[in-house]
Protein backbone atom coordinates (compact mmCIF):
# COMPACT_ATOMS: atom_id res chain seq x y z
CA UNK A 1 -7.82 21.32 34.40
CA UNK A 2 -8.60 19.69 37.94
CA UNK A 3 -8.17 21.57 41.07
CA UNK A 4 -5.03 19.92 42.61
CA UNK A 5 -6.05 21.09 45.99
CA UNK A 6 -3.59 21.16 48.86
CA UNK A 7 -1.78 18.71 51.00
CA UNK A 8 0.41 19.24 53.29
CA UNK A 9 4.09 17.25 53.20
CA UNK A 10 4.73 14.61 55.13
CA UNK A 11 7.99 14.83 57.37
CA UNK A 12 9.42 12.44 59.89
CA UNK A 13 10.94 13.66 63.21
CA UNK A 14 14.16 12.65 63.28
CA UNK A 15 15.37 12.76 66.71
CA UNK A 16 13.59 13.66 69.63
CA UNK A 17 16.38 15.11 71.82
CA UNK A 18 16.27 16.27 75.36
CA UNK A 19 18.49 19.38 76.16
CA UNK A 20 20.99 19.15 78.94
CA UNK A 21 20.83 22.03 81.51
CA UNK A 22 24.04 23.34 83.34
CA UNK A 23 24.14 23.39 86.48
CA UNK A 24 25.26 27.19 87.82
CA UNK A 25 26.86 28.63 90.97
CA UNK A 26 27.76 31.81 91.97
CA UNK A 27 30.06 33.41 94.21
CA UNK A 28 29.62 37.04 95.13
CA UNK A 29 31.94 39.65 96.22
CA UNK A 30 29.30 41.12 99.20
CA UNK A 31 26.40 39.28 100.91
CA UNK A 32 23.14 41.01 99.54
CA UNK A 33 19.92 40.26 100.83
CA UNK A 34 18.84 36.38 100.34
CA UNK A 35 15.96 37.60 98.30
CA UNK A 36 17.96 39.23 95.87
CA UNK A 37 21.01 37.27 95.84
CA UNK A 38 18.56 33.96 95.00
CA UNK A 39 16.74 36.08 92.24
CA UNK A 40 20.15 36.89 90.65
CA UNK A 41 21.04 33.50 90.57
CA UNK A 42 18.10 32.17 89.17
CA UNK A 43 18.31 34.73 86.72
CA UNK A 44 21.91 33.90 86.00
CA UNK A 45 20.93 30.03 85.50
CA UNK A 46 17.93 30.69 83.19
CA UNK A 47 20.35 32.80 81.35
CA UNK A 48 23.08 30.04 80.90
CA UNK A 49 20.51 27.26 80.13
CA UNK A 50 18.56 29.41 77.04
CA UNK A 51 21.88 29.85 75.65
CA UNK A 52 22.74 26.31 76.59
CA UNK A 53 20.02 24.89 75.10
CA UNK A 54 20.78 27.00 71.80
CA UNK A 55 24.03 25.70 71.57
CA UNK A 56 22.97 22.23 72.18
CA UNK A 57 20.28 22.50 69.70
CA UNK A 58 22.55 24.13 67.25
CA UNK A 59 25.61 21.60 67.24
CA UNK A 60 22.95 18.70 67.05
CA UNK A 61 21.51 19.94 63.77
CA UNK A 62 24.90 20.35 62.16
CA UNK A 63 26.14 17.12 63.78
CA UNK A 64 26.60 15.62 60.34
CA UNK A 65 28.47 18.02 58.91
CA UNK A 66 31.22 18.00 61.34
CA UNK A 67 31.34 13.90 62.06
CA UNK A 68 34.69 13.23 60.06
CA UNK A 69 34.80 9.28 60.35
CA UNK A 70 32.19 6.39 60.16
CA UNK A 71 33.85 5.32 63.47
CA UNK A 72 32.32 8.28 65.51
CA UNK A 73 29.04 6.45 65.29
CA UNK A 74 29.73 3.32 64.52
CA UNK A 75 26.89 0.95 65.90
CA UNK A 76 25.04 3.06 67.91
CA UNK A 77 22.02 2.95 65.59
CA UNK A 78 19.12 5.22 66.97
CA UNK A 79 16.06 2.21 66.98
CA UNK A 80 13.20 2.39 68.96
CA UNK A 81 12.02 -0.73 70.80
CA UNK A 82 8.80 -0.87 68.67
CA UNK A 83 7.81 -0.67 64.94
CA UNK A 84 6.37 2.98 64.80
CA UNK A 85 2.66 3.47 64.71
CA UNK A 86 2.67 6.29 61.51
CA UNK A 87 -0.15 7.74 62.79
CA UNK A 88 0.87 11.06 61.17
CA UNK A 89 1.76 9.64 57.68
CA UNK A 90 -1.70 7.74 57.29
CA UNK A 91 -3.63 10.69 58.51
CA UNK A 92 -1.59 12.25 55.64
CA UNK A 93 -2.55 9.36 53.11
CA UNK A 94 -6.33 9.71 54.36
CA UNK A 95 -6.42 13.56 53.18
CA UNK A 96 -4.85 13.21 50.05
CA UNK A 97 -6.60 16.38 47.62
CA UNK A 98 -8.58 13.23 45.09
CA UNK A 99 -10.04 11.87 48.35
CA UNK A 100 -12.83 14.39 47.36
CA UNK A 101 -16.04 13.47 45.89
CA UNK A 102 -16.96 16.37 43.86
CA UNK A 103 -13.91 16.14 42.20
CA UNK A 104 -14.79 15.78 38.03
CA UNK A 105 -14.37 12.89 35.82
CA UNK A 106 -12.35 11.00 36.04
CA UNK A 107 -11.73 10.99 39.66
CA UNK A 108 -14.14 11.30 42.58
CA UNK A 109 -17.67 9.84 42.63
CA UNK A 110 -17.57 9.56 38.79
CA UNK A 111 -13.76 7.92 38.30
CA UNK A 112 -12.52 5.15 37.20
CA UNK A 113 -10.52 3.00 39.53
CA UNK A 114 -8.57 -0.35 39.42
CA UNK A 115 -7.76 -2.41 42.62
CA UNK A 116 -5.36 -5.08 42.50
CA UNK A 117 -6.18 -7.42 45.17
CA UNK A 118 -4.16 -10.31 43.35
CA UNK A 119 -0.98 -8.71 44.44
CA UNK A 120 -1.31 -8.95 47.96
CA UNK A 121 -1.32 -12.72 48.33
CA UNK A 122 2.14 -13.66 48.21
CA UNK A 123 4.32 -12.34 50.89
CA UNK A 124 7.00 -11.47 49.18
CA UNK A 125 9.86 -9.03 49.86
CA UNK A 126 9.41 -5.17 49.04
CA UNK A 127 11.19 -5.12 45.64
CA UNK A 128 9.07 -8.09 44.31
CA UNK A 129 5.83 -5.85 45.73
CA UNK A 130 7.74 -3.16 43.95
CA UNK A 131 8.07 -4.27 40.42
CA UNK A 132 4.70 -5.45 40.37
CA UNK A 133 3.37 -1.85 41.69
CA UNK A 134 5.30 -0.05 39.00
CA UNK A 135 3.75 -2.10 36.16
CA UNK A 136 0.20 -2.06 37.65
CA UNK A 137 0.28 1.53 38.50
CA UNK A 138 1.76 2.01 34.77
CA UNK A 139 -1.13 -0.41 33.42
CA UNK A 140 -3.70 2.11 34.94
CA UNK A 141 -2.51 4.92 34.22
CA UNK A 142 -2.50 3.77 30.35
CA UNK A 143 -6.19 2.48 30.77
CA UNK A 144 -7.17 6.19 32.59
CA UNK A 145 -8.04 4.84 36.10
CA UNK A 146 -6.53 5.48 39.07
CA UNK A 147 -4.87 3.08 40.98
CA UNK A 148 -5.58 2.20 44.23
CA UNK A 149 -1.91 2.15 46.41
CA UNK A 150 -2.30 -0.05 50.01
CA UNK A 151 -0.20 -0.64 52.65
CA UNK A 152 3.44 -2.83 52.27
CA UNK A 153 2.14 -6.02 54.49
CA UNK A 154 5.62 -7.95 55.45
CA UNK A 155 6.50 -11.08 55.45
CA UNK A 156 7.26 -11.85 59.14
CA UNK A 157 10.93 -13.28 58.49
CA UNK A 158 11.75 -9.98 57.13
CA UNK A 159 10.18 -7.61 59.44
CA UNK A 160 12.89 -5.30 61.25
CA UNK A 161 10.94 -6.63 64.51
CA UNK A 162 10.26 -9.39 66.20
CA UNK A 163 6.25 -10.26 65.68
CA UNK A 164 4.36 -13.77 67.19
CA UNK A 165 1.93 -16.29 65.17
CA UNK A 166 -0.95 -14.87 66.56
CA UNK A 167 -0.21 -11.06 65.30
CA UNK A 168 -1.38 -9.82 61.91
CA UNK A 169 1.20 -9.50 59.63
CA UNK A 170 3.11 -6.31 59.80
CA UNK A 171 2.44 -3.31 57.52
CA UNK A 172 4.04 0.02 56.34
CA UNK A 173 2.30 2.47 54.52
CA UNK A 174 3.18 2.81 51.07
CA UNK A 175 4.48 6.81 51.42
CA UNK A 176 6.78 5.68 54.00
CA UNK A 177 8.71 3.39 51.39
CA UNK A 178 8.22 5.91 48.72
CA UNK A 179 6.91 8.54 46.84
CA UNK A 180 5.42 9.29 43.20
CA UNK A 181 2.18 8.63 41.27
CA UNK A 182 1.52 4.94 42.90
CA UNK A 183 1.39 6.25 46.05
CA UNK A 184 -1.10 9.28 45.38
CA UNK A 185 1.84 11.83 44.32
CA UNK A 186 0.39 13.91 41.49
CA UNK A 187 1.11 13.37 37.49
CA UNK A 188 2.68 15.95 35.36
CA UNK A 189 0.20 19.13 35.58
CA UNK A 190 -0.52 18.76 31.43
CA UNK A 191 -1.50 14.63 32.33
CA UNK A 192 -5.50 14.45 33.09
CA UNK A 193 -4.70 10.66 34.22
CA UNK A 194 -6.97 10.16 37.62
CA UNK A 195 -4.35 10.35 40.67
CA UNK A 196 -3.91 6.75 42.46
CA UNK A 197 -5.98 6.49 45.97
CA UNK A 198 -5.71 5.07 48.94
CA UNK A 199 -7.75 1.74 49.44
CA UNK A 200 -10.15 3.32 52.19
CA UNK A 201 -11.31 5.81 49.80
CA UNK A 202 -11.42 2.94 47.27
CA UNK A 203 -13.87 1.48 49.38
CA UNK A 204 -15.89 4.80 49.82
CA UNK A 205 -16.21 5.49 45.98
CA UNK A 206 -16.62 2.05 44.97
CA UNK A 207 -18.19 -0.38 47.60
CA UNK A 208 -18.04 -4.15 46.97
CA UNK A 209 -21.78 -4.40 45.10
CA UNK A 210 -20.68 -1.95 42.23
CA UNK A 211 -17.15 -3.50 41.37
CA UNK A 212 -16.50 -5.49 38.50
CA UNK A 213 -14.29 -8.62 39.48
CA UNK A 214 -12.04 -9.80 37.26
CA UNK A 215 -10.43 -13.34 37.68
CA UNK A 216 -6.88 -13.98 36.92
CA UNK A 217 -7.30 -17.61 35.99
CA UNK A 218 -9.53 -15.31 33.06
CA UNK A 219 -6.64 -13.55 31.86
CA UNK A 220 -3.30 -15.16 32.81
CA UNK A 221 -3.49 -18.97 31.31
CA UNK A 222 -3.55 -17.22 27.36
CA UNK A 223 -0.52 -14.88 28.68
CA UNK A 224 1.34 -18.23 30.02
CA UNK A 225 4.22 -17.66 27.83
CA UNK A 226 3.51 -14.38 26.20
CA UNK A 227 6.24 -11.48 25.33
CA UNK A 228 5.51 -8.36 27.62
CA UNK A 229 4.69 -6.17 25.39
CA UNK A 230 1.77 -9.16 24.60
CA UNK A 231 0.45 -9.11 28.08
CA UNK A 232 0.35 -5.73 29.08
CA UNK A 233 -1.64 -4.89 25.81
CA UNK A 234 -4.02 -7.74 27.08
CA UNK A 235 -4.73 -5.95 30.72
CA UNK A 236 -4.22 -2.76 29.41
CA UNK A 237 -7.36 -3.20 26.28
CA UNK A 238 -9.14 -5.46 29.04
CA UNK A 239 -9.14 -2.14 31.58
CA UNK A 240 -9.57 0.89 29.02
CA UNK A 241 -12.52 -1.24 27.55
CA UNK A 242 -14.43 -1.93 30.36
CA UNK A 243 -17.47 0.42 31.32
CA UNK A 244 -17.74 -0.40 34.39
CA UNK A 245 -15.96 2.81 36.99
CA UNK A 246 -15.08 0.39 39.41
CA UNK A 247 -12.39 -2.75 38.96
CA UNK A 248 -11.02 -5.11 40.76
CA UNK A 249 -8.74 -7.79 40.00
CA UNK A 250 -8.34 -10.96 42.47
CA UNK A 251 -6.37 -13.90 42.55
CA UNK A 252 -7.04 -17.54 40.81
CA UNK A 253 -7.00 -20.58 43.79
CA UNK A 254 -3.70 -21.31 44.96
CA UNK A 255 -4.51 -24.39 43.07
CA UNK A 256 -5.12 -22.80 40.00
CA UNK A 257 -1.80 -20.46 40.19
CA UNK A 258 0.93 -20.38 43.13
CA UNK A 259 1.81 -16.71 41.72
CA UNK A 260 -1.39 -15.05 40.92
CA UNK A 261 0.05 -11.37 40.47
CA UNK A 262 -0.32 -9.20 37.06
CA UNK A 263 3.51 -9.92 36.37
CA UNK A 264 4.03 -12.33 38.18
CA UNK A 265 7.63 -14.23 39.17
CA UNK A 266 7.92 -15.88 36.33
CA UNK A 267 7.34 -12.71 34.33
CA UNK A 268 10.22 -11.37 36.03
CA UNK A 269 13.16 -14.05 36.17
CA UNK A 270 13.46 -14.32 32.32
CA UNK A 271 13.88 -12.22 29.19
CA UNK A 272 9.91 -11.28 29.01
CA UNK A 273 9.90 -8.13 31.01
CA UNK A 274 12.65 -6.36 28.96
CA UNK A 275 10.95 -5.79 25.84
CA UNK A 276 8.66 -3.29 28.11
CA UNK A 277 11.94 -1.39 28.95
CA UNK A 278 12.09 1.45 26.55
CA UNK A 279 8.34 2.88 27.25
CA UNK A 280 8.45 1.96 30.63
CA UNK A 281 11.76 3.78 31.20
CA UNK A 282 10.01 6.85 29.66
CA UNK A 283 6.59 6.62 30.87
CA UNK A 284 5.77 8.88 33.77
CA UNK A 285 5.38 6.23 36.22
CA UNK A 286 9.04 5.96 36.34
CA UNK A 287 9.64 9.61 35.66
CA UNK A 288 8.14 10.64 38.44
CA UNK A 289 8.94 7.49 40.59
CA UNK A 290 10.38 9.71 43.84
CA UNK A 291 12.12 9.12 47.21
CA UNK A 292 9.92 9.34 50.41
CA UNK A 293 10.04 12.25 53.26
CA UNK A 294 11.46 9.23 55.33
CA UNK A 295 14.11 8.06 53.53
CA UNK A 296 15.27 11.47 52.27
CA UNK A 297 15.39 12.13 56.12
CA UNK A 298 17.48 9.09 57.04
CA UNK A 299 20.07 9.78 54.26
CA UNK A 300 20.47 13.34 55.37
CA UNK A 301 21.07 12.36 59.03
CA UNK A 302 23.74 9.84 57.62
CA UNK A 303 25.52 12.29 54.67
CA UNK A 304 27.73 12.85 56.55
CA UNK A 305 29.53 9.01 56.88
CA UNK A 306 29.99 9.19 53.40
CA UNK A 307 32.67 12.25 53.16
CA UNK A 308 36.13 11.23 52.74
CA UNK A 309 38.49 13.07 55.41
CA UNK A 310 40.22 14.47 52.73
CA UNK A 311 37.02 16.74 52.29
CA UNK A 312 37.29 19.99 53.12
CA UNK A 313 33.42 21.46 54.13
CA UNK A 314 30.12 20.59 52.76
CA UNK A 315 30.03 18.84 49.23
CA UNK A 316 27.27 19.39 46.90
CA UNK A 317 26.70 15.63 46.40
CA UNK A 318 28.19 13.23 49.12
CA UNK A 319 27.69 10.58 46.98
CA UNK A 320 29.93 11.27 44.26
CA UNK A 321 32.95 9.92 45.15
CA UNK A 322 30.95 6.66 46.20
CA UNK A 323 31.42 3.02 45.02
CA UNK A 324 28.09 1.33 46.70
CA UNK A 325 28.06 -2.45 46.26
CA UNK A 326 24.94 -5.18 47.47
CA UNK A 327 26.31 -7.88 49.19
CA UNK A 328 23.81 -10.52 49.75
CA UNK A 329 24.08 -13.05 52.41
CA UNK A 330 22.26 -15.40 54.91
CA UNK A 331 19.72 -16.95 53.45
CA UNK A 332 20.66 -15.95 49.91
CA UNK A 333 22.49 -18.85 49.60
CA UNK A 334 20.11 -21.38 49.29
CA UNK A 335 18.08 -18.98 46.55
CA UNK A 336 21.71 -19.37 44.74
CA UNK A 337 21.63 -22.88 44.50
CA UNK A 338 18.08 -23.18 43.70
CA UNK A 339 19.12 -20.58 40.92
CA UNK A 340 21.85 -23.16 39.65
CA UNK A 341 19.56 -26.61 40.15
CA UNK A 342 16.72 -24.17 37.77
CA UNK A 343 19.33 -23.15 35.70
CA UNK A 344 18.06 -19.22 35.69
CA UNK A 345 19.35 -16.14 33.97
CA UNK A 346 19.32 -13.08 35.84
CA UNK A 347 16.24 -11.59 37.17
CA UNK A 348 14.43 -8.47 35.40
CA UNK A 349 16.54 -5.47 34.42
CA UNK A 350 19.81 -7.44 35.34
CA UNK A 351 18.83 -8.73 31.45
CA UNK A 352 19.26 -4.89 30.13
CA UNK A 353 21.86 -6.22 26.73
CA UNK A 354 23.49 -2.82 27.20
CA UNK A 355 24.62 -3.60 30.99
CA UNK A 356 27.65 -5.00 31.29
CA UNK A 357 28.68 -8.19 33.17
CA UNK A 358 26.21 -10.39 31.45
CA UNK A 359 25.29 -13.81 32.17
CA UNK A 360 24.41 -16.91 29.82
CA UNK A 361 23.34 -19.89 32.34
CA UNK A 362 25.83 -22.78 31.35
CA UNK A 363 24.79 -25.48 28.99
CA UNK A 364 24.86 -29.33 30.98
CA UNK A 365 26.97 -31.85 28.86
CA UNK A 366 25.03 -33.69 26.78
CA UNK A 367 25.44 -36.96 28.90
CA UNK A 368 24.99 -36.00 32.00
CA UNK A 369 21.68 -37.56 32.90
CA UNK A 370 20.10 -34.78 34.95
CA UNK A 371 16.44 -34.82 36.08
CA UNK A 372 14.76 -31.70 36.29
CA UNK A 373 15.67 -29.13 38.76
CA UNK A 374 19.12 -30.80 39.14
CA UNK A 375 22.49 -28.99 37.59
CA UNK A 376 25.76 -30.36 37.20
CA UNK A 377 28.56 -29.59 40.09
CA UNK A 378 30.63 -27.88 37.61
CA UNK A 379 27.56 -25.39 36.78
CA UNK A 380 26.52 -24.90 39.83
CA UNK A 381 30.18 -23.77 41.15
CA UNK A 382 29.69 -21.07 37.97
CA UNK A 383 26.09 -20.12 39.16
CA UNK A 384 27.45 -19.52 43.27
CA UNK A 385 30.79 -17.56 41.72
CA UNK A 386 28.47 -14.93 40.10
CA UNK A 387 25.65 -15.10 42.82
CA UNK A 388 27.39 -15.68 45.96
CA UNK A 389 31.00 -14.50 45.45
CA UNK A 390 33.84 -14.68 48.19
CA UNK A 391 35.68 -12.06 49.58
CA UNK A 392 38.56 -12.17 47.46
CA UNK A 393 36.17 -12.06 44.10
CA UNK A 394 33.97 -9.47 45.64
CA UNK A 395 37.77 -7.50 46.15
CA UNK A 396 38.71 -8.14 42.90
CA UNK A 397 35.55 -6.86 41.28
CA UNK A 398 35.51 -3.48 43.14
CA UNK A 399 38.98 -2.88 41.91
CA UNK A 400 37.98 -3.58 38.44
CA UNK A 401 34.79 -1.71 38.28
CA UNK A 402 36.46 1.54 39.56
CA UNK A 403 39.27 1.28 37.09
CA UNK A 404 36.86 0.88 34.18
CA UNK A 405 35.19 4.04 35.58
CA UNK A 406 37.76 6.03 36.20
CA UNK A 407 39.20 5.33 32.84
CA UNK A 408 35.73 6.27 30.94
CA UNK A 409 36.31 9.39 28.67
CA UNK A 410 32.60 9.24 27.39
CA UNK A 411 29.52 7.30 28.40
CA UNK A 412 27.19 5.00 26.08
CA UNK A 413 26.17 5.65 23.50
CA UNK A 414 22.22 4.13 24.23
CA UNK A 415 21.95 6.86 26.49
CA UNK A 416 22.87 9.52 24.55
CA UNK A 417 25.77 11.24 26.33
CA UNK A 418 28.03 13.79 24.66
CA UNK A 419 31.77 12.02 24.25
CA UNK A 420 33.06 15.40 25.42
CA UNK A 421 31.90 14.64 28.35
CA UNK A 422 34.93 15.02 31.15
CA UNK A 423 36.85 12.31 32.94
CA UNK A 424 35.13 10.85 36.27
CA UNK A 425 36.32 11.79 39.64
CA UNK A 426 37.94 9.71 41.99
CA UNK A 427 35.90 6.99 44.11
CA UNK A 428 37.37 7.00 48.01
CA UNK A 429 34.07 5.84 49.40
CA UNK A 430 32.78 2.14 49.52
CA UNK A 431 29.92 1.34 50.99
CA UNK A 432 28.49 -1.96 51.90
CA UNK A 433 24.75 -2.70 51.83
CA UNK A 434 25.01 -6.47 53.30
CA UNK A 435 22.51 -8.69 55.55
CA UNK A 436 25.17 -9.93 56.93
CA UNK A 437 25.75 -10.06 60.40
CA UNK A 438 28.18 -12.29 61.31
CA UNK A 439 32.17 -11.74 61.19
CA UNK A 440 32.30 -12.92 57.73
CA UNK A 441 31.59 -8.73 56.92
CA UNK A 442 34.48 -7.39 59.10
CA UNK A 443 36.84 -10.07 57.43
CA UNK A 444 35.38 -8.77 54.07
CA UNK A 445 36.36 -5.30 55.16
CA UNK A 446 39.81 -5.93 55.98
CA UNK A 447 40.30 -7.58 52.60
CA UNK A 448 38.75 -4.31 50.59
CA UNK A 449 40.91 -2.22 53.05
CA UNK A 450 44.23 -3.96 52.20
CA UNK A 451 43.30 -3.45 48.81
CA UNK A 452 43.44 0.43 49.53
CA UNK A 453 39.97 1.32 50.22
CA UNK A 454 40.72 3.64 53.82
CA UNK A 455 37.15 4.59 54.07
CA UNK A 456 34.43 2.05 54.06
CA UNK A 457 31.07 2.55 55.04
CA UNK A 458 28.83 -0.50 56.03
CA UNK A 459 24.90 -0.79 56.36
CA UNK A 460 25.47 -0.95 60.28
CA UNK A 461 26.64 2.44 60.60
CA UNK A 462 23.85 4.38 59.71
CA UNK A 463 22.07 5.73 62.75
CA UNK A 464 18.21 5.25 62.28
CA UNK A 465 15.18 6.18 63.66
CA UNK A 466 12.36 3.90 64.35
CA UNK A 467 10.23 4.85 61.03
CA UNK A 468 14.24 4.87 59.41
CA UNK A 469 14.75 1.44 60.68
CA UNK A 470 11.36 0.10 59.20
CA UNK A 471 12.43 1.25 55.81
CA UNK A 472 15.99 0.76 56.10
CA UNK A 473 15.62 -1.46 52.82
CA UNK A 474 14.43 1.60 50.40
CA UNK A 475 17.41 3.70 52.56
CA UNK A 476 20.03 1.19 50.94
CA UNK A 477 18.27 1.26 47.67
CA UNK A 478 18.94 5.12 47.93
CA UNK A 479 22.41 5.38 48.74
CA UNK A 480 22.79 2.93 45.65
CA UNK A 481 20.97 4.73 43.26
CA UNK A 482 22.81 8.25 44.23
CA UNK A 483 26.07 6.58 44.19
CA UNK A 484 28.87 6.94 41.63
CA UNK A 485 29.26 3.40 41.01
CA UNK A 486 26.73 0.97 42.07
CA UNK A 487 27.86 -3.45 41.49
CA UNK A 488 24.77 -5.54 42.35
CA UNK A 489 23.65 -9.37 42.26
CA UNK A 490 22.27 -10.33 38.73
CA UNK A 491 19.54 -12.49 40.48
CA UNK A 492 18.25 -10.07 42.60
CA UNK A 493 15.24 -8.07 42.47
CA UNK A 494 17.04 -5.23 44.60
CA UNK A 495 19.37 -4.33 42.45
CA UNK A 496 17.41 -4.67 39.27
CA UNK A 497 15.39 -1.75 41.05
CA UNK A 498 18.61 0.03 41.61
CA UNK A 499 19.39 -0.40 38.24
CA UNK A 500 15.75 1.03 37.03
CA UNK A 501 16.17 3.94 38.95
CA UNK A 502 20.11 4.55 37.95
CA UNK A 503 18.73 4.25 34.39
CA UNK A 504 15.62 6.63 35.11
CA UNK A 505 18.63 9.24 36.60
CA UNK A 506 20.79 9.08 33.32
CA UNK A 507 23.08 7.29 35.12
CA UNK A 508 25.84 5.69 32.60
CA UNK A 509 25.56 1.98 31.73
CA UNK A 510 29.44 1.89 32.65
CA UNK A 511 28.89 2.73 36.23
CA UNK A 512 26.34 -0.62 37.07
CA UNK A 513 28.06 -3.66 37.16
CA UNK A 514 27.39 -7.15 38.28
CA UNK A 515 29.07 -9.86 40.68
């Protein structure tokens, strides 16, 4: 067995408070000398402020606890003026216990690694990058290499801060956005799979000269229209085979393919990916798929909002009584009717046959005369009701999905659950996970409120750090994968990572729904 060496864990600071000191008098009964009456004061004073200070330090740290409503910190989010510089987490990533040469086969000098530079070209947002690193980290762990994990680089427009043209594009390290085996977490201590490394040490154990390069216009043309099971064999036999220790995959010419990833978007916005589900579900990749130092820290600081006041002291899970729902605005609406013109189903997981709140993309009348990319009005007012729902159907839809939980005696049978299983609890908590920043979410709140929902929670209220704020995407993804109930958009790639990791929890088929 390998030596798993040490590492120390990665935590954020969450605040960085200063302690008030009280100012102190005092007024004696006789005058004693100046020397002596100064020294008691002093004394008195440093006395006041330790305890002070304690106090102070002591009612900020069980803040949370005590907060009864949402509206006690309602926007006054805790965001620095600048992205932070994770100094600490990447000197973290950079001593990771297989950054070691000596280590045996097959990591250190002797491993086998796999670099997949093809799936940095497209800036796409972090649950596309997601998907893709599950499958690739998934592919090498099946093909015993390790992977090689890099930083999230963002696309500007969806960077939590404002950057120029002439900056680099934005990045996050990977064990900011979370934790497991693709970003250098260990395996299960029986599995002698190499642990994934960071691309620096990539670089140290395999420089350029002794990789292997394999092309994706190689590979991907034979897989254009291949089942998943199909294609993963393919990169899977094409990995494992290989003698060389060193891999790495690059991208076709833009000409050549638009999408040049592993699994790419097309993989993912049709039926293809779901015949992977069972293994994938069970392989360790999404076993031990975890939730980073950073975001566990920002969900702690922010339990708290998610207590009912009919609570009474600390609950074991905050989260149980919570109905989360992804409400999807701004620019979403164009990707809606683009959906409709490409007549799409839903994206990924969304395609699960046991989930319920399916969707079969309309058929166009025979006569319509459409061109390609073009849809019918009539479909296309069925595509935006299901991807871009209004206030009322969003309303209605909550209501429904917590009666059919509530009214659950037993869960699905694809999961396995026992139909002795007791009755759910009650659902008081909604929260919204929205883009949305216009007034169109407060009217949206008083509709869900005068439907009875007294405590709502939205994605503004949660008080964030810088390093919180940069992540504040995984955060949501968090609260939605804890929650009791979690209703998502069938077309997005969000919530068909919710879903995975609802699934992964044992989470009951019932409790995911769909606009």
């Amino acid at each position: 067995m390998r030596n798993a060496g040490n590492s120390t864990l990665y935590t954020s600071t969450l605040y960085h408070q200063k302690q008030k000191q009280r100012s102190c008098s005092a007024a004696p009964l006789s005058r004693p000398p100046r020397t002596r009456l100064w020294t008691s004061v002093l004394l008195t004073c440093l006395v006041v402020s330790i305890v002070y200070s304690a106090e102070v330090t002591r009612a900020l740290r069980f803040l949370p606890l005590y907060a009864s409503s949402p509206s006690s910190v309602r926007h006054q989010p805790i965001i620095g003026n600048s992205p932070p510089d994770y100094s600490e987490l990447r000197k973290w990533e950079s001593e990771l216990p297989q950054h070691r040469p000596d280590l045996p086969f097959p990591e250190g000098r002797s491993g086998r690694y796999v670099l997949f530079s093809n799936s940095r070209v497209n800036r796409v947002g972090w649950n596309n990058k997601l998907n893709d690193m599950l499958l690739n980290t998934w592919l090498a762990h099946e093909s015993n290499r390790a992977y090689v994990f890099h930083d999230f680089i963002w696309a500007k427009t969806h960077y939590p801060w404002p950057t120029t043209a002439d900056e680099p594009d934005p990045r996050t390290p990977l064990n900011a956005l979370v934790s497991g085996p693709s970003s250098g977490g260990p395996w299960a201590e029986e599995d002698a799979a190499p642990r994934a490394v960071s691309e620096a040490w990539f670089d140290i154990v395999c420089p350029k000269h002794k990789r292997k390069i394999v092309n994706t216009h190689d590979v991907k043309p034979a897989l254009q229209s291949a089942d998943g099971k199909v294609i993963f064999e393919t990169w899977r036999r094409l990995l494992d085979e290989s003698p060389e220790r060193c891999i790495e995959v690059i991208a076709a010419s833009p000409e050549e393919d638009a999408w040049p990833e592993t699994f790419d978007i097309h993989f993912w916005s049709g039926h293809r990916s779901v015949s992977l589900w069972d293994r994938f579900k069970s392989a360790p990749v999404s076993r031990l798929l975890a939730t980073s130092p950073t975001v566990e820290s920002a969900i702690d600081t922010n339990a708290h909002l998610f207590r009912a006041p009919r609570s009474q002291g600390p609950a074991e899970d905050v989260f149980q009584n919570v109905l989360s729902i992804h409400v999807r605005r701004g620019d979403f609406k164009e990707a809606c009717i683009e959906h409709a013109q490409q007549n799409s189903t839903f994206y990924n997981w969304n395609l699960l046959s046991f989930l319920p709140d399916a969707f079969e993309p309309p058929s166009a009348p025979a006569r319509a005369g459409l061109s390609p990319g073009q849809n019918t009005a009539e479909n296309e007012a069925v595509f935006l009701a299901r991807c871009l729902p209004s206030a009322d159907s969003i309303t209605q839809t909550v209501r429904e999905a917590r009666d059919d939980y509530l009214h659950a005696n037993h869960a699905d049978d694809h999961l396995g659950y026992s139909p002795r299983r007791p009755r759910n609890g009650p659902l008081d908590v909604l929260y919204i996970m929205s883009n949305d920043r216009t007034p169109w979410l407060d009217s949206l709140k008083e509709t869900l409120k005068n439907d009875g929902w007294k405590h709502i929670v939205t994605s503004r209220d949660l008080r964030l750090t810088s390093e919180q704020q940069d992540v504040s995407v995984a955060v949501d993804m968090d609260i939605g994968r804890r929650s009791a109930v979690f209703i998502g958009n069938g077309w997005s790639s969000f919530t068909s990572n919710v879903i995975h990791r609802r699934l992964v929890d044992g989470k009951k088929p019932i409790s995911i729904r769909r606009w």
